[in-house]
Protein backbone atom coordinates (compact mmCIF):
# COMPACT_ATOMS: atom_id res chain seq x y z
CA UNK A 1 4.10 -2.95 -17.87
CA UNK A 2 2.96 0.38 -16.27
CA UNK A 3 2.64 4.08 -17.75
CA UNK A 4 6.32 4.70 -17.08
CA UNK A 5 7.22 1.85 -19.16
CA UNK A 6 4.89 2.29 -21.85
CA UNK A 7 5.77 5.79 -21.86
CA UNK A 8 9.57 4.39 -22.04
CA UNK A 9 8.59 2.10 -25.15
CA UNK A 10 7.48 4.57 -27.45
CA UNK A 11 10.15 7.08 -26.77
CA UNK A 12 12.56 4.07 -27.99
CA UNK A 13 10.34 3.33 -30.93
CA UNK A 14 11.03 7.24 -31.48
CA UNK A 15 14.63 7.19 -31.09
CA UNK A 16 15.25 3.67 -33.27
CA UNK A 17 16.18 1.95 -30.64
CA UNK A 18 13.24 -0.69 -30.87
CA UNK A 19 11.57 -1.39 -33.45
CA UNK A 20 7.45 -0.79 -34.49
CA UNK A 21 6.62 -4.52 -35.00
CA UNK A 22 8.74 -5.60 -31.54
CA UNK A 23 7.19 -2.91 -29.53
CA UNK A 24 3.68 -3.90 -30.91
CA UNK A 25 4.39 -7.17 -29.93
CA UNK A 26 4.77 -6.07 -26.02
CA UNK A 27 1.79 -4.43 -26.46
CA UNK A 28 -0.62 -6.59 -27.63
CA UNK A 29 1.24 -9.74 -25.67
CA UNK A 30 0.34 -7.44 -22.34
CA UNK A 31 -2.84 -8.07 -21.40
CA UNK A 32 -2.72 -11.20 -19.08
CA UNK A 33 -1.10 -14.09 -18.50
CA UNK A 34 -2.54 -17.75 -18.03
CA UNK A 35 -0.60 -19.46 -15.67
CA UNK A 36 -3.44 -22.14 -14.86
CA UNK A 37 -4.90 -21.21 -11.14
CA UNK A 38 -4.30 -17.38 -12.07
CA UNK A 39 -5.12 -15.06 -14.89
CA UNK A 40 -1.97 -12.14 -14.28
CA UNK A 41 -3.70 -8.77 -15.10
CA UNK A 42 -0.70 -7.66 -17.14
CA UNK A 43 -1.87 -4.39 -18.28
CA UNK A 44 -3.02 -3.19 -15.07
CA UNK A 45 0.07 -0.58 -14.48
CA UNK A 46 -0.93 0.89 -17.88
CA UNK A 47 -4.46 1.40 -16.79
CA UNK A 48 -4.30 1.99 -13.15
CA UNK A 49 -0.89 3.57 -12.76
CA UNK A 50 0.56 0.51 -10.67
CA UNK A 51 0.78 -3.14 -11.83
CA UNK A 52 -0.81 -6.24 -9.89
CA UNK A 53 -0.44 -6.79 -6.19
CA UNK A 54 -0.45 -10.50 -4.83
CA UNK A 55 -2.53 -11.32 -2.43
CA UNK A 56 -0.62 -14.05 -0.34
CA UNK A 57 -3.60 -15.11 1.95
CA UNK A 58 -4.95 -18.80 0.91
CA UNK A 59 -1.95 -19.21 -1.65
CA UNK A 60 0.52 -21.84 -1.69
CA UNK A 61 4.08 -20.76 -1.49
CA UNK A 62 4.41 -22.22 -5.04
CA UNK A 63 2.03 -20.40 -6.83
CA UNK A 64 3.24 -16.76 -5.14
CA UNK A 65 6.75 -17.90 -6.66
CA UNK A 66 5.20 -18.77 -10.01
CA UNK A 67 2.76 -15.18 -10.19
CA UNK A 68 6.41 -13.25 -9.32
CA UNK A 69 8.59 -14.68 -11.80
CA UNK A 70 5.71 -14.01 -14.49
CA UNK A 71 5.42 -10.58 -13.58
CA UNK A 72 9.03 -10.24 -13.70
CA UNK A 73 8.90 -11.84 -16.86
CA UNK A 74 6.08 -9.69 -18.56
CA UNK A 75 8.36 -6.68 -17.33
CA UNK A 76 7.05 -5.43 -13.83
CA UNK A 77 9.89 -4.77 -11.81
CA UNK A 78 8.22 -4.30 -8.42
CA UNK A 79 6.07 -6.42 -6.78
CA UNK A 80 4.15 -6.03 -3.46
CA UNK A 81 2.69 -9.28 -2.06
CA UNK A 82 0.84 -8.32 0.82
CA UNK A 83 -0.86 -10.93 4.03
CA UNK A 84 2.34 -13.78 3.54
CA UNK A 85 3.40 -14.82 7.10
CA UNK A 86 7.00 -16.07 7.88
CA UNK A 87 6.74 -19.39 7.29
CA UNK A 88 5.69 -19.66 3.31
CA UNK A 89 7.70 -16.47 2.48
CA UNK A 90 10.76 -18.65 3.55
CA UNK A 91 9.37 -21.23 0.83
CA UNK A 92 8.91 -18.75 -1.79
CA UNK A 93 12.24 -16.98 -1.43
CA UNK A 94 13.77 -21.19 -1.71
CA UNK A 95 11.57 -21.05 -5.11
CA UNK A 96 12.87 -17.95 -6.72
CA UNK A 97 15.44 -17.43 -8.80
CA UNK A 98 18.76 -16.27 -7.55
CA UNK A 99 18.27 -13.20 -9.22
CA UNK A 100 14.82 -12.00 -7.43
CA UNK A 101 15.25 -11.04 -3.68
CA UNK A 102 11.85 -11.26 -1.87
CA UNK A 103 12.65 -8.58 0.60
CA UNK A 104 10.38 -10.03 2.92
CA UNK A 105 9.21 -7.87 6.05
CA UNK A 106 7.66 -10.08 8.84
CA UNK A 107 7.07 -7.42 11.22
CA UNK A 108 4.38 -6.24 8.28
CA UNK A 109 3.98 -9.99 6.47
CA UNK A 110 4.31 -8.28 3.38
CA UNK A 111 7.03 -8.49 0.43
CA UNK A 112 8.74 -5.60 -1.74
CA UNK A 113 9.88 -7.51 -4.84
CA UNK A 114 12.51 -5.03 -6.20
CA UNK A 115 12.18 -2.07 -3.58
CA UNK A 116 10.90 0.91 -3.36
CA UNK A 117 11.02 3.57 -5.29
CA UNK A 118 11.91 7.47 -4.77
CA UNK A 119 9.38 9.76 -3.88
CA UNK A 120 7.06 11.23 -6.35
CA UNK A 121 4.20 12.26 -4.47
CA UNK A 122 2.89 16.06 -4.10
CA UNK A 123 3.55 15.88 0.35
CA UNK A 124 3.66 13.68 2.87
CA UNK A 125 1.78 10.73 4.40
CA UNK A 126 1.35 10.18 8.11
CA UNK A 127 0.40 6.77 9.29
CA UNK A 128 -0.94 7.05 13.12
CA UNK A 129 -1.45 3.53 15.22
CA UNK A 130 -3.53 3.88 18.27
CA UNK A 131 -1.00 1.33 19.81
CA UNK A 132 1.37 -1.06 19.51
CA UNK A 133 -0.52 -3.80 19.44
CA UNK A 134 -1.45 -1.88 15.39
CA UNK A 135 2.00 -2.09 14.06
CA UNK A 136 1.17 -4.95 12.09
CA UNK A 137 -1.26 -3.00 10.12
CA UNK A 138 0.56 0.50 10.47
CA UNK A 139 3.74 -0.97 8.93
CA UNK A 140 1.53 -2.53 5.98
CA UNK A 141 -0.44 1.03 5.53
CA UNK A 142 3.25 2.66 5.68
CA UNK A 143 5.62 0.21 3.78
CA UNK A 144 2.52 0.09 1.18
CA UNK A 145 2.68 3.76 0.71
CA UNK A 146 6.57 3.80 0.61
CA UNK A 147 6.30 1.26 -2.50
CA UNK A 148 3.90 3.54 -4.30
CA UNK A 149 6.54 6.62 -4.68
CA UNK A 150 5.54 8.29 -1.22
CA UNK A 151 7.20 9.80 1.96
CA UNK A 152 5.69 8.70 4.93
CA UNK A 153 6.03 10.18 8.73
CA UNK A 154 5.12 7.22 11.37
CA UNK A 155 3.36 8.55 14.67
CA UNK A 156 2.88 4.89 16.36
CA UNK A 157 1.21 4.36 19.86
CA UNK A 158 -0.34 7.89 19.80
CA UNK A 159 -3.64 6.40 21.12
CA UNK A 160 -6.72 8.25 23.05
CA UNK A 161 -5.80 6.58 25.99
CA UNK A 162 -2.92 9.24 26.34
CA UNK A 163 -3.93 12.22 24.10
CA UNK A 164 -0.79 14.51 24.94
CA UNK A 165 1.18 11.71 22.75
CA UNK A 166 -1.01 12.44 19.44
CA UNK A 167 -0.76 16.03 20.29
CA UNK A 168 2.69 16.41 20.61
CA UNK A 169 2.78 15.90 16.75
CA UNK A 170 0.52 18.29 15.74
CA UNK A 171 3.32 20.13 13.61
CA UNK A 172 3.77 16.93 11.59
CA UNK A 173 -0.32 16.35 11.05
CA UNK A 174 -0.96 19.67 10.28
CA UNK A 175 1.46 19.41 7.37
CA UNK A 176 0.01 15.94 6.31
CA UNK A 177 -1.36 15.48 2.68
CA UNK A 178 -3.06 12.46 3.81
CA UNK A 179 -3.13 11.22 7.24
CA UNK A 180 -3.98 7.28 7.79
CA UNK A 181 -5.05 6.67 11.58
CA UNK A 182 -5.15 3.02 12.42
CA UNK A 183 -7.28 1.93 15.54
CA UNK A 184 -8.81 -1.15 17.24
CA UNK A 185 -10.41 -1.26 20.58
CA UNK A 186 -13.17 2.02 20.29
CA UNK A 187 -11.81 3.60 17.03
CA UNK A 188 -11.74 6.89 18.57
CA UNK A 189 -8.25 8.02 17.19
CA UNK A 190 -9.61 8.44 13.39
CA UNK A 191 -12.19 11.04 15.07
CA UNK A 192 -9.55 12.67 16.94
CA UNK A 193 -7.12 13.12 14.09
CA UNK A 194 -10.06 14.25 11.98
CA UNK A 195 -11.16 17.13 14.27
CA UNK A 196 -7.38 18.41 14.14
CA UNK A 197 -6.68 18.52 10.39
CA UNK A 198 -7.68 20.23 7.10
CA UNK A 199 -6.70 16.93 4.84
CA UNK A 200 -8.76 13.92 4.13
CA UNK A 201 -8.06 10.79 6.91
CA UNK A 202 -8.11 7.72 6.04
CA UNK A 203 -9.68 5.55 8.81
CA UNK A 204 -8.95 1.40 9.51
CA UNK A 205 -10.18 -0.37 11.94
CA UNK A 206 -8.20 -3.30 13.28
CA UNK A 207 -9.24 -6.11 14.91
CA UNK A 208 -7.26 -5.65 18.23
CA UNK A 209 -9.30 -5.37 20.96
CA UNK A 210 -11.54 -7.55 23.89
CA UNK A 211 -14.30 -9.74 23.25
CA UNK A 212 -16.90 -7.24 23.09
CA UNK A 213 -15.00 -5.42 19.70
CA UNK A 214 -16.09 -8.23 17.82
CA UNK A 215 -12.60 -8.72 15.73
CA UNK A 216 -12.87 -4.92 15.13
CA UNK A 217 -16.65 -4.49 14.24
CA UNK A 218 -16.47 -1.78 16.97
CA UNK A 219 -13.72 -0.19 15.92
CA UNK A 220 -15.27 -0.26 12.13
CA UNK A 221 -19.11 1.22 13.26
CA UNK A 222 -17.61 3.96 15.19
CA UNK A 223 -15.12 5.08 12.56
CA UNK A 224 -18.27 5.13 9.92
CA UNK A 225 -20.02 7.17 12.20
CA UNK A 226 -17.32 9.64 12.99
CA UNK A 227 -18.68 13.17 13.34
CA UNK A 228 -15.46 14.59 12.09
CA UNK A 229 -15.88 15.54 8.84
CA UNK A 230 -13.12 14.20 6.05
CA UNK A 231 -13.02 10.95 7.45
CA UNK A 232 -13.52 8.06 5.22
CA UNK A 233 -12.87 4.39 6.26
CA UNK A 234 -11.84 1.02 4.90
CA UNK A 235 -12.09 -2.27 5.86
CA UNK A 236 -11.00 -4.04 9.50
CA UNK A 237 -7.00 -4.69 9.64
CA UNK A 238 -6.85 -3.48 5.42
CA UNK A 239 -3.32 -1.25 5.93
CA UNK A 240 -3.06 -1.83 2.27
CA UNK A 241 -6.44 -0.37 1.13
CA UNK A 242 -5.65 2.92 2.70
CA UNK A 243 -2.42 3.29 1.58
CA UNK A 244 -3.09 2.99 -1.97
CA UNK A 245 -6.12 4.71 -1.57
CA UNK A 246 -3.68 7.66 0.17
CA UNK A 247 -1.03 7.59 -2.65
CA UNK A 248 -3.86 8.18 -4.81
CA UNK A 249 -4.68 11.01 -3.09
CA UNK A 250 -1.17 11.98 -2.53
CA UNK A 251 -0.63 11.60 -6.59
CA UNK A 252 -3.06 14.18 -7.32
CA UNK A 253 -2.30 16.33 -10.27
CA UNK A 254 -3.65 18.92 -9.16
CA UNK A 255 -2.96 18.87 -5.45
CA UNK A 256 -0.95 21.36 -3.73
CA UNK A 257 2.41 20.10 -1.94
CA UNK A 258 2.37 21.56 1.82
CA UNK A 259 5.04 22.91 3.19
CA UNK A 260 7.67 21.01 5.48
């Protein structure tokens, strides 16, 4: 259950069409779910403004299809599992019902259990990849921020390495509410994209790089030391983290949509 729903319940306890005692029941029922190796946080969506996200990384293709068909159940109709590779999102998709489509995306190992939804946020959210060898995480940061209500412009292999490329879309970051600018090797494109804009940027490092990037330790000091100011950063190859953190941002209720 999330705000919208909540919201959704009372106005049918208002209208008659659900009864006091039956909608009390949803409530108090909400709060989480035992399913044995997982405690569901079922009244996260009312709290947070979005409901759980499943972390696929380290869990078995049955327990992913076990966490989504309780969600379903408790009445969360989107689901994002994020970090599932190819092979157990095949297995999970086997173990759900015929009714739930996983919408798997390998290109960004992540699932969109029910879609996405339209657009609600106050402007637009540009995800920039250094190169191509990002996509992985630019496609999480982007398809993350799509499934959170947001409209996102992707400027992909816009690296330092060829500035003229970033440049050539300065129309589309200078009308960015957020901008998310993904880089492994030096980092250097979250400092560059920083020094160009007037809205926050959300820096992540990614792990690409030689030996001496140390899986994106480079990529992570430099961005925390960027001189440009506005820049904040999360952690190495975390697409997700700075898209939610974005459609925060972008979900403002007091921010001011920018022009397109």
């Amino acid at each position: 259950m999330d705000k919208r729903d909540l919201v959704q319940l009372l106005s049918d306890v208002a209208d008659g069409a659900v009864a006091p005692e039956v909608a009390l029941t949803r409530i108090q029922t909400a709060p989480t779910a035992d399913l044995g190796f997982a405690q569901l946080d079922l009244s996260r969506g009312v709290r947070q403004g979005a409901g759980e996200v499943v972390y696929g990384a380290g869990k078995t293709a049955e327990q992913i299809a076990a966490i989504i068909k309780a969600l379903r159940d408790a009445g969360q109709e989107r689901i994002l599992v994020t970090c599932l590779d190819a092979e157990k999102a095949t297995r999970t998709s086997e173990l759900l019902d015929n009714g739930i489509d996983l919408g798997y995306i390998p290109d960004a190992q992540l699932a969109l259990v029910g879609g996405k939804p339209s657009p609600t946020g106050n402007g637009r959210i540009v995800v920039a990849c250094a190169g191509t060898s990002d996509l992985p995480i630019a496609e999480e940061a982007a398809l993350t921020a799509e499934f959170y209500g947001n409209e996102v412009d992707r400027l992909y292999d816009v690296g330092v390495a060829g500035l003229h490329r970033l440049l050539a879309h300065a129309e589309e970051l200078a009308q960015a509410q957020v901008v998310i600018a993904i880089a492994g090797m030096e980092g250097a494109l979250a400092s560059v994209i920083g020094g160009l804009v007037s809205c926050p940027v959300i820096a992540v490092p990614t792990s690409v790089g030689y030996g001496a990037s140390f899986g994106g330790v480079a990529a992570l000091l430099a961005m925390l030391n960027s001189c440009a100011s506005g820049v904040s950063v999360v952690n190495i190859d975390n697409g997700f983290g700075a898209a939610y953190q974005a459609s925060l941002i972008n979900h403002l209720s007091a921010g001011t949509p920018r022009a397109r």
